[in-house]
PDB file of N, CA and C in Angstrom:
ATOM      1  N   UNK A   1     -25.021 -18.955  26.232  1.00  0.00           N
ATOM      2  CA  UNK A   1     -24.671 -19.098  24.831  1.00  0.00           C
ATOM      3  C   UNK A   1     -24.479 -17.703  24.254  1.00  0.00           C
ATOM      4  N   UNK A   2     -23.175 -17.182  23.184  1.00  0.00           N
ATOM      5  CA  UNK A   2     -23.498 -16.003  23.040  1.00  0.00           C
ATOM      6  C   UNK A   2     -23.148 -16.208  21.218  1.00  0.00           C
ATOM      7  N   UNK A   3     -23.466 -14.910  21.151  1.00  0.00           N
ATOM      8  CA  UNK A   3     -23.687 -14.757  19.928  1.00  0.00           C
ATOM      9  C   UNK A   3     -22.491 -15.125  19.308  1.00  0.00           C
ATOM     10  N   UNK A   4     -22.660 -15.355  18.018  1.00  0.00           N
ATOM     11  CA  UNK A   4     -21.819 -15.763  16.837  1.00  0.00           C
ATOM     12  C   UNK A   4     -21.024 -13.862  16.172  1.00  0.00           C
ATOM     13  N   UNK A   5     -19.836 -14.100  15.491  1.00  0.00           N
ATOM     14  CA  UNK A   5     -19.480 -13.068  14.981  1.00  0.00           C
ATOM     15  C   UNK A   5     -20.499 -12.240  14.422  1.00  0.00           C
ATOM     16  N   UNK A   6     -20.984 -13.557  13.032  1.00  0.00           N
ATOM     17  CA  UNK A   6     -21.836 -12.757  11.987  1.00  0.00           C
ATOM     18  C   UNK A   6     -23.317 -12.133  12.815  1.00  0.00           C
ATOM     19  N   UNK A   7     -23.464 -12.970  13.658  1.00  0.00           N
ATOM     20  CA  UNK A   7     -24.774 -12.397  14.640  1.00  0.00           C
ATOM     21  C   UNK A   7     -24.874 -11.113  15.146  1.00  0.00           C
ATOM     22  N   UNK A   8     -23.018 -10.944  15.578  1.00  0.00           N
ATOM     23  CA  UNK A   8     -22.822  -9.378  16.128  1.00  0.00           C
ATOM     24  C   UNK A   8     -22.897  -8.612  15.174  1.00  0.00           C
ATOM     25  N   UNK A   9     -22.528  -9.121  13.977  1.00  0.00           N
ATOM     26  CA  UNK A   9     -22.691  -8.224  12.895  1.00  0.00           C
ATOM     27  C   UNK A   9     -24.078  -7.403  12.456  1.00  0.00           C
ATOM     28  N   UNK A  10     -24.800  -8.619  12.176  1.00  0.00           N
ATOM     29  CA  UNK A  10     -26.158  -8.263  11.337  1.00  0.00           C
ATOM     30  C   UNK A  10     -26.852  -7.701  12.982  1.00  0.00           C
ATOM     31  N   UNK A  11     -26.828  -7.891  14.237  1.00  0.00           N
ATOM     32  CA  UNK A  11     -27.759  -6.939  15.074  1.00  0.00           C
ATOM     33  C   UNK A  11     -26.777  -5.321  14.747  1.00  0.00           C
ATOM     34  N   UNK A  12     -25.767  -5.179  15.221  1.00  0.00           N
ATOM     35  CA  UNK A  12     -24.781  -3.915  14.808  1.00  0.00           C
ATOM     36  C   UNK A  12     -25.720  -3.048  13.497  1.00  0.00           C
ATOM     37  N   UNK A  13     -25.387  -4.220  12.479  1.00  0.00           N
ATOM     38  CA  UNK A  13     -25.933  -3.441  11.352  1.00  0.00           C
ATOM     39  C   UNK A  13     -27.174  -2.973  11.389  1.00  0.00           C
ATOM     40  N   UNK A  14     -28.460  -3.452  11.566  1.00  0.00           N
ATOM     41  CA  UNK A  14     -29.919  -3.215  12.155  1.00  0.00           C
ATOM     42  C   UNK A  14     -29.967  -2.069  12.997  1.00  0.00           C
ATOM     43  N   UNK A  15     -28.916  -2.244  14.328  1.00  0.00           N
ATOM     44  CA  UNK A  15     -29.126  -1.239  14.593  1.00  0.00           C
ATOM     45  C   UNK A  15     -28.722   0.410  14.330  1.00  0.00           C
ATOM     46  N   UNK A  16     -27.785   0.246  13.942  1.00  0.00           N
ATOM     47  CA  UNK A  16     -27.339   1.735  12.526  1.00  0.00           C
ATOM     48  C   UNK A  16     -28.616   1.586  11.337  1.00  0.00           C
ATOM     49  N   UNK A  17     -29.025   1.060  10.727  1.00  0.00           N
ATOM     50  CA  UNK A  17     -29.869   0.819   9.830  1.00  0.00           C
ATOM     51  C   UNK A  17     -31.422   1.702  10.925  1.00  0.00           C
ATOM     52  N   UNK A  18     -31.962   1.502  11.747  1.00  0.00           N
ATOM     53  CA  UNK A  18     -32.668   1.986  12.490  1.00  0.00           C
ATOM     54  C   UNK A  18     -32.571   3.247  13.012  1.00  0.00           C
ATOM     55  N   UNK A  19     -31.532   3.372  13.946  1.00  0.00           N
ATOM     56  CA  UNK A  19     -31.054   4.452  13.766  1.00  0.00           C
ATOM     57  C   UNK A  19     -30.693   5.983  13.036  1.00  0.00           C
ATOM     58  N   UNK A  20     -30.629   5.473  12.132  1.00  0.00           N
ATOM     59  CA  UNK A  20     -29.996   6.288  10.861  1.00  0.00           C
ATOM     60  C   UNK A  20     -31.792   6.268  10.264  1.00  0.00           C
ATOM     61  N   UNK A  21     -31.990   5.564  10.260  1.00  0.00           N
ATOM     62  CA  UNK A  21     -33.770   6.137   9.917  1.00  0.00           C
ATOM     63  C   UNK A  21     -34.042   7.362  11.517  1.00  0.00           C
ATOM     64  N   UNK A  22     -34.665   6.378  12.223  1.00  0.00           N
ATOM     65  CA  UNK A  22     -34.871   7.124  13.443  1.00  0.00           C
ATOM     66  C   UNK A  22     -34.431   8.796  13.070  1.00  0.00           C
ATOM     67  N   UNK A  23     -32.871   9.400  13.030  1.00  0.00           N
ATOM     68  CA  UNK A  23     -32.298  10.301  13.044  1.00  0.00           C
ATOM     69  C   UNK A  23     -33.431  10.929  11.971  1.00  0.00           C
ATOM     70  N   UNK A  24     -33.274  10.379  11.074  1.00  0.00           N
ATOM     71  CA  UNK A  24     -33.753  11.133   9.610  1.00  0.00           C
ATOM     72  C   UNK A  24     -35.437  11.808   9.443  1.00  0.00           C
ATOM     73  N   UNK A  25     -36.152  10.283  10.136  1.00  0.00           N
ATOM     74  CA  UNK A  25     -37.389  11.068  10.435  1.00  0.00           C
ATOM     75  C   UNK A  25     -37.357  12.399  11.185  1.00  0.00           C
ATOM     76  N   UNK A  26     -36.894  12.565  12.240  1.00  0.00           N
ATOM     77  CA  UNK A  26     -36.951  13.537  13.554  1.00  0.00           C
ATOM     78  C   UNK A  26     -36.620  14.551  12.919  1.00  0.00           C
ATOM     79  N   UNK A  27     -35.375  14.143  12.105  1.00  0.00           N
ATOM     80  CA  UNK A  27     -35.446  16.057  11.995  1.00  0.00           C
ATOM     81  C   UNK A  27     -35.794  16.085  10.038  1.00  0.00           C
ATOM     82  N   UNK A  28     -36.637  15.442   9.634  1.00  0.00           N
ATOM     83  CA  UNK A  28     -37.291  15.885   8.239  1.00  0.00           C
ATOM     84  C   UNK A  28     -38.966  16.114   9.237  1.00  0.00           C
ATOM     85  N   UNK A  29     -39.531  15.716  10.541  1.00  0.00           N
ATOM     86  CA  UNK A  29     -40.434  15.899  11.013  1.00  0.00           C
ATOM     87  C   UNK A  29     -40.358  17.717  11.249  1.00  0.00           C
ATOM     88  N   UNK A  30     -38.959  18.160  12.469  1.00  0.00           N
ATOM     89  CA  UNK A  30     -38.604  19.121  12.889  1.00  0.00           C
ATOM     90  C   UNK A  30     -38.626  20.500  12.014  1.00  0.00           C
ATOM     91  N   UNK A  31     -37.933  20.014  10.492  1.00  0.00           N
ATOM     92  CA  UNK A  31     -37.766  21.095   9.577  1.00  0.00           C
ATOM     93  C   UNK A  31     -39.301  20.811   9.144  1.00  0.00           C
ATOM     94  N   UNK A  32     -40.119  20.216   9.355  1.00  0.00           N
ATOM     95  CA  UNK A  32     -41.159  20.329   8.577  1.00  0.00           C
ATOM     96  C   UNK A  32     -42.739  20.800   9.809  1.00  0.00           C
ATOM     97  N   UNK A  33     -42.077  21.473  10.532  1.00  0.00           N
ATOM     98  CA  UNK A  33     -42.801  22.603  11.464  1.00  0.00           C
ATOM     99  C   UNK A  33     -43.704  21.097  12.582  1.00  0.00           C
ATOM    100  N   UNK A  34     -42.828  20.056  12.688  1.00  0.00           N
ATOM    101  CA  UNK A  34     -43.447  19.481  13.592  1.00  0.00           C
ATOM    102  C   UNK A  34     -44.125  18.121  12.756  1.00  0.00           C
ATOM    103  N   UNK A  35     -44.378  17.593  11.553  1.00  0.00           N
ATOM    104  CA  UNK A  35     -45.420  16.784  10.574  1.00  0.00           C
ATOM    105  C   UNK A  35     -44.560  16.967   9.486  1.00  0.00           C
ATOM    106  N   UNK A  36     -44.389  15.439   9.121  1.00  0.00           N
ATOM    107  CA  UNK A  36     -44.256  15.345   7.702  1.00  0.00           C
ATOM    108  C   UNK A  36     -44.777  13.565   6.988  1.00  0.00           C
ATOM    109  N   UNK A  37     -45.218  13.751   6.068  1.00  0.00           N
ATOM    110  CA  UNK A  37     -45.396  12.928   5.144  1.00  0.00           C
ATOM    111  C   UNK A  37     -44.429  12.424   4.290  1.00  0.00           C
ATOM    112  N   UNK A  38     -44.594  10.890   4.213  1.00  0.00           N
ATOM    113  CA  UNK A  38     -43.472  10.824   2.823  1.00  0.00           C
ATOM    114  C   UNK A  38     -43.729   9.144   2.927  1.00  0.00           C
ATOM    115  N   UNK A  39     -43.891   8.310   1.639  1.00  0.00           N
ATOM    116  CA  UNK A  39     -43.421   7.175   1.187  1.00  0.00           C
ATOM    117  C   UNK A  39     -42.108   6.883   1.179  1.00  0.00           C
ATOM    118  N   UNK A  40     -41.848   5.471   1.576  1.00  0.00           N
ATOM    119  CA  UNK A  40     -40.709   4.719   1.700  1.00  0.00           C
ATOM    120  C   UNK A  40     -40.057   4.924   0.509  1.00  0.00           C
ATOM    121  N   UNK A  41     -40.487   4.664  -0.710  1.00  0.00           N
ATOM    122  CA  UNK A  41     -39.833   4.935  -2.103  1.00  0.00           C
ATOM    123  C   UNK A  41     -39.182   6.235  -2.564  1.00  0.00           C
ATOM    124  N   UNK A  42     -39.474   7.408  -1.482  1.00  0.00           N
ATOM    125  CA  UNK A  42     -39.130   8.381  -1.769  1.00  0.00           C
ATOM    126  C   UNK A  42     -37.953   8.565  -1.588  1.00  0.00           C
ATOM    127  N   UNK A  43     -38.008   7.987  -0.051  1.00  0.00           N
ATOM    128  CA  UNK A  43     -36.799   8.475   0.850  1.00  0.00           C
ATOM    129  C   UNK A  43     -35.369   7.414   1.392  1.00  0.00           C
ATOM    130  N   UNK A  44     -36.107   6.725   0.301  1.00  0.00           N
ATOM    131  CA  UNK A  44     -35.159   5.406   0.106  1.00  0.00           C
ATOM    132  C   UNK A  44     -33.616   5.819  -0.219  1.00  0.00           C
ATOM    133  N   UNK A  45     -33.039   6.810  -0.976  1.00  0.00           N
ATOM    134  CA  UNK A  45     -31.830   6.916  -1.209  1.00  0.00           C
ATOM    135  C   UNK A  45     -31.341   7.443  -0.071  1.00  0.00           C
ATOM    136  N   UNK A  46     -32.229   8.487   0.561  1.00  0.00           N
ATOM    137  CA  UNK A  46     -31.755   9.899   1.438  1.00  0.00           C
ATOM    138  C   UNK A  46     -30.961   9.061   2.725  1.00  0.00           C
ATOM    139  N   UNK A  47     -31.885   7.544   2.733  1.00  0.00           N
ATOM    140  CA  UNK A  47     -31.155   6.790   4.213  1.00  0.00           C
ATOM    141  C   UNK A  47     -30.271   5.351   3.761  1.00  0.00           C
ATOM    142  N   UNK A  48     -30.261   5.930   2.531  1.00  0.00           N
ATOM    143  CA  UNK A  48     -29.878   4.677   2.262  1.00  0.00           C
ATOM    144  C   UNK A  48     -29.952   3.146   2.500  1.00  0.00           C
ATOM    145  N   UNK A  49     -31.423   3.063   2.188  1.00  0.00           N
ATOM    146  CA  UNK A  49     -31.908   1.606   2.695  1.00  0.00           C
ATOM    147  C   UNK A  49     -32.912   1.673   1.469  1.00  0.00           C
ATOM    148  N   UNK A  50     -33.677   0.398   1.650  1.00  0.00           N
ATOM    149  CA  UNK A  50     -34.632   0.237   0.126  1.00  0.00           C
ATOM    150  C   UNK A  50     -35.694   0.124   0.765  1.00  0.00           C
ATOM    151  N   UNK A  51     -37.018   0.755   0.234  1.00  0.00           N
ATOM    152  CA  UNK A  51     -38.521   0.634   0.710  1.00  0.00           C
ATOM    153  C   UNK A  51     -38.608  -0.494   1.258  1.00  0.00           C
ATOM    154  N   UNK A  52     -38.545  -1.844   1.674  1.00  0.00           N
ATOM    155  CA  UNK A  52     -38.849  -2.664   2.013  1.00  0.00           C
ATOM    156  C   UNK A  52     -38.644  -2.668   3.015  1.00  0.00           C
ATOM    157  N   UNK A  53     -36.592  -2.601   3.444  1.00  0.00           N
ATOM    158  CA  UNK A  53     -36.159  -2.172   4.551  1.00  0.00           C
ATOM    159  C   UNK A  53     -36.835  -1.035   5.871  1.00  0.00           C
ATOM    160  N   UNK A  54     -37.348   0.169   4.844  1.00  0.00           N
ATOM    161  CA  UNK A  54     -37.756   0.942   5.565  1.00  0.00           C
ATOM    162  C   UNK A  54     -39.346   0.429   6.336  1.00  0.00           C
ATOM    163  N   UNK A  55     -39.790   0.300   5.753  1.00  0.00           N
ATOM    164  CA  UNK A  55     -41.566  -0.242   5.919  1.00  0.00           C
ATOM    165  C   UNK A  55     -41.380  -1.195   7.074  1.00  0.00           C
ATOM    166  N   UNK A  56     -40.357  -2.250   7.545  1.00  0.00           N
ATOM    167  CA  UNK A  56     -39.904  -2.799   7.751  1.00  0.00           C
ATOM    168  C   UNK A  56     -39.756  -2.067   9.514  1.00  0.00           C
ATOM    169  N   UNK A  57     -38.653  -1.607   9.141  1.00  0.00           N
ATOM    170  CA  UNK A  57     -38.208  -0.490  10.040  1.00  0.00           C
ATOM    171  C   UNK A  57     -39.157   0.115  10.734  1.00  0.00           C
ATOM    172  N   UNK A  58     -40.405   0.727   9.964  1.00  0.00           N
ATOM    173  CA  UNK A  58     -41.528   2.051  10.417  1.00  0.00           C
ATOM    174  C   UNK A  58     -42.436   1.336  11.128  1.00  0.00           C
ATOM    175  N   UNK A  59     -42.271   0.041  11.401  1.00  0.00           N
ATOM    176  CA  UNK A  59     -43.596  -0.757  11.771  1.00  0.00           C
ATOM    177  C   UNK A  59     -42.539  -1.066  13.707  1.00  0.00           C
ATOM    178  N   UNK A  60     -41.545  -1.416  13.473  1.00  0.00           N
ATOM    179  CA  UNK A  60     -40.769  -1.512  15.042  1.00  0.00           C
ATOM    180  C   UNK A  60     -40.639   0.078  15.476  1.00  0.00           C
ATOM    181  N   UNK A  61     -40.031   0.984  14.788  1.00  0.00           N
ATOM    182  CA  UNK A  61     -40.214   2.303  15.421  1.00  0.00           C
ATOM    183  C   UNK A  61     -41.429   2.653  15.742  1.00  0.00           C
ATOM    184  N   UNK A  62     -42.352   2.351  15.526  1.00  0.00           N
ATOM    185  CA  UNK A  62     -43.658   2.626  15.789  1.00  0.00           C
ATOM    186  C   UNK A  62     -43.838   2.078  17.326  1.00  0.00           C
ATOM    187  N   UNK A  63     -42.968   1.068  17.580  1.00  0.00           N
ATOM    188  CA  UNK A  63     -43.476   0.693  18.824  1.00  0.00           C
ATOM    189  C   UNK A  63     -42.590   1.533  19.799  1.00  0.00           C
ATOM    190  N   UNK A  64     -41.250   1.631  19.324  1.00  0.00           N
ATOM    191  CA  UNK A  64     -39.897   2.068  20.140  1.00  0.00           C
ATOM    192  C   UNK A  64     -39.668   3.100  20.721  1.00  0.00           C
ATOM    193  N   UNK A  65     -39.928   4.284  19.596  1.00  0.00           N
ATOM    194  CA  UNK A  65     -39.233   5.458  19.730  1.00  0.00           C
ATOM    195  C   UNK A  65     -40.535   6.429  20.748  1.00  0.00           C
ATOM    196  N   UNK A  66     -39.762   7.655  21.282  1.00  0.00           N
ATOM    197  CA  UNK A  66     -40.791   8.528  21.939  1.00  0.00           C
ATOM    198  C   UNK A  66     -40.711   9.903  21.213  1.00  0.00           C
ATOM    199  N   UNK A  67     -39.327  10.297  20.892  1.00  0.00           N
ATOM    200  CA  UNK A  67     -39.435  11.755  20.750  1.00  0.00           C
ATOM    201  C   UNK A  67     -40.425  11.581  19.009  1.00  0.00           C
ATOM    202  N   UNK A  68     -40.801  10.807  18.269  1.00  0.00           N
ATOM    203  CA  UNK A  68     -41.856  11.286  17.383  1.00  0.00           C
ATOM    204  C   UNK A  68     -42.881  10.108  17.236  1.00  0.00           C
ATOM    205  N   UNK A  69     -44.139  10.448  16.858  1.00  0.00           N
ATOM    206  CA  UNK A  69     -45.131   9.329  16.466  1.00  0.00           C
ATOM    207  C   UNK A  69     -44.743   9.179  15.328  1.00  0.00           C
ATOM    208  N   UNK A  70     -45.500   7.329  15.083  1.00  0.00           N
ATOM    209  CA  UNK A  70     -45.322   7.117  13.557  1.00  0.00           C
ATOM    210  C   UNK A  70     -46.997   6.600  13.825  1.00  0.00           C
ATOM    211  N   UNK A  71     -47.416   6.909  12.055  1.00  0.00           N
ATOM    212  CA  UNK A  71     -48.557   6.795  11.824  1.00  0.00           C
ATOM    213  C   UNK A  71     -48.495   6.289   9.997  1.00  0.00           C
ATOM    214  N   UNK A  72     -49.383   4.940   9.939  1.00  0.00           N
ATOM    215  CA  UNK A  72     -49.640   4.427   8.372  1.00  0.00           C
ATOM    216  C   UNK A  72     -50.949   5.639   8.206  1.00  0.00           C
ATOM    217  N   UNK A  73     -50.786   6.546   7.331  1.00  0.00           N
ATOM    218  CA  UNK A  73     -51.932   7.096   7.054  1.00  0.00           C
ATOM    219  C   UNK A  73     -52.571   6.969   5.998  1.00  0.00           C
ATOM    220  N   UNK A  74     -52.032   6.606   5.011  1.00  0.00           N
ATOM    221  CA  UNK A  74     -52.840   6.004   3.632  1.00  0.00           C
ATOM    222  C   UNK A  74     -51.682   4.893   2.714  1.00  0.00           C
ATOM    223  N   UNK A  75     -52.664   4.320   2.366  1.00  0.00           N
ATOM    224  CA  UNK A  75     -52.038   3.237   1.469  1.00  0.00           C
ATOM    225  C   UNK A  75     -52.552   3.557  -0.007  1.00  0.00           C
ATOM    226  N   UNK A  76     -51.818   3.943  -1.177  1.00  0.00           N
ATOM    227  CA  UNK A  76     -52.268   4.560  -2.608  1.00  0.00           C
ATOM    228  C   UNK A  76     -51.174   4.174  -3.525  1.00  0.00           C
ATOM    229  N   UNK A  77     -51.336   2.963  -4.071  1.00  0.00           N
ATOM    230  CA  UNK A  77     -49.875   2.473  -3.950  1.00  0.00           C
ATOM    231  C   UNK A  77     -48.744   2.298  -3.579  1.00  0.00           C
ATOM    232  N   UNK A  78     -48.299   2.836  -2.458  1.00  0.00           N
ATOM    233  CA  UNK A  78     -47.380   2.499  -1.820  1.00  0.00           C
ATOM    234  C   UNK A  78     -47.608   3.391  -0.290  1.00  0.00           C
ATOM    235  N   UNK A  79     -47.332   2.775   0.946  1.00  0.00           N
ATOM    236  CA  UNK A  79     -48.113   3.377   2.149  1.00  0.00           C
ATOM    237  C   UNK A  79     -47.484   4.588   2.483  1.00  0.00           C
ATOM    238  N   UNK A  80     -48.437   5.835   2.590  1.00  0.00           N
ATOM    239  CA  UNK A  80     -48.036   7.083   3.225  1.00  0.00           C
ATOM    240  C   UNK A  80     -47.995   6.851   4.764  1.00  0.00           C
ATOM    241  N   UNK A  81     -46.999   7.258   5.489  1.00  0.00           N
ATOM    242  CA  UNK A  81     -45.878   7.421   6.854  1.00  0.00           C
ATOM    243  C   UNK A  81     -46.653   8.899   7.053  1.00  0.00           C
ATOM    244  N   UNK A  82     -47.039   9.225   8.168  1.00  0.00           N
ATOM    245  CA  UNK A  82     -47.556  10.317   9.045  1.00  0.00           C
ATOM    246  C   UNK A  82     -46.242  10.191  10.428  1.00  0.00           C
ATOM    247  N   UNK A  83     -45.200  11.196  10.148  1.00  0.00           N
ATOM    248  CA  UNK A  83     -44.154  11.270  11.544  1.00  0.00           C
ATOM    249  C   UNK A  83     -44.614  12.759  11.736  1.00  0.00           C
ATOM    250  N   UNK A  84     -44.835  12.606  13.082  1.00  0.00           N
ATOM    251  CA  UNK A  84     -44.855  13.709  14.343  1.00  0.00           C
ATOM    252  C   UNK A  84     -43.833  13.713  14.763  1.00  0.00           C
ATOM    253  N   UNK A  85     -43.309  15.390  15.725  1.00  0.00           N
ATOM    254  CA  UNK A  85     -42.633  15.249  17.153  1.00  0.00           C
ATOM    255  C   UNK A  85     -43.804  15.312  18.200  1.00  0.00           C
ATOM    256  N   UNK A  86     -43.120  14.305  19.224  1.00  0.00           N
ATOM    257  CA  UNK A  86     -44.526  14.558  20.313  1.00  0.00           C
ATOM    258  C   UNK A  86     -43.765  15.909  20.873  1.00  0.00           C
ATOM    259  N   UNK A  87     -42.174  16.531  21.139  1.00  0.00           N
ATOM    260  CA  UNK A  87     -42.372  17.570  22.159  1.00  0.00           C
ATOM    261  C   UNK A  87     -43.175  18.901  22.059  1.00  0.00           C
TER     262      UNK A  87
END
């Protein structure tokens, strides 16, 4: 059985949507000497996706990706993101 158009669509889209995060952490981690912090609400325009999306997102990259850790490090109204590079 294979997928439907709109099916190819919305995985396509997810995966640019991921991606395009992915990219963004790594190197706001990189310029940020290896560690950076930041809420979903912040950085919501920069990837163009909406906090929900992202939070969303930070919880599967967490399982996926290698070149950086993801870490929930505080929740204070809205949850602080701890991204590492592991190299």
């Amino acid at each position: 059985m294979s997928a439907t158009p709109s099916q190819q669509t919305a995985d396509v889209s997810a995966g640019n949507k991921e991606s395009r995060l992915r990219e963004y952490l790594y190197t706001q981690a990189v310029e940020g000497n290896g560690e950076v912090y930041f809420k979903s609400k912040f950085i919501a325009d920069d990837v163009d996706l909406s906090p929900k999306e992202i939070g969303a997102l930070m919880c599967k990259l967490t399982d996926t990706v290698t070149e950086i850790e993801i870490e929930k490090w505080s929740y204070t109204s809205a949850t602080t993101w701890r991204v590492r590079t592991t190299n």
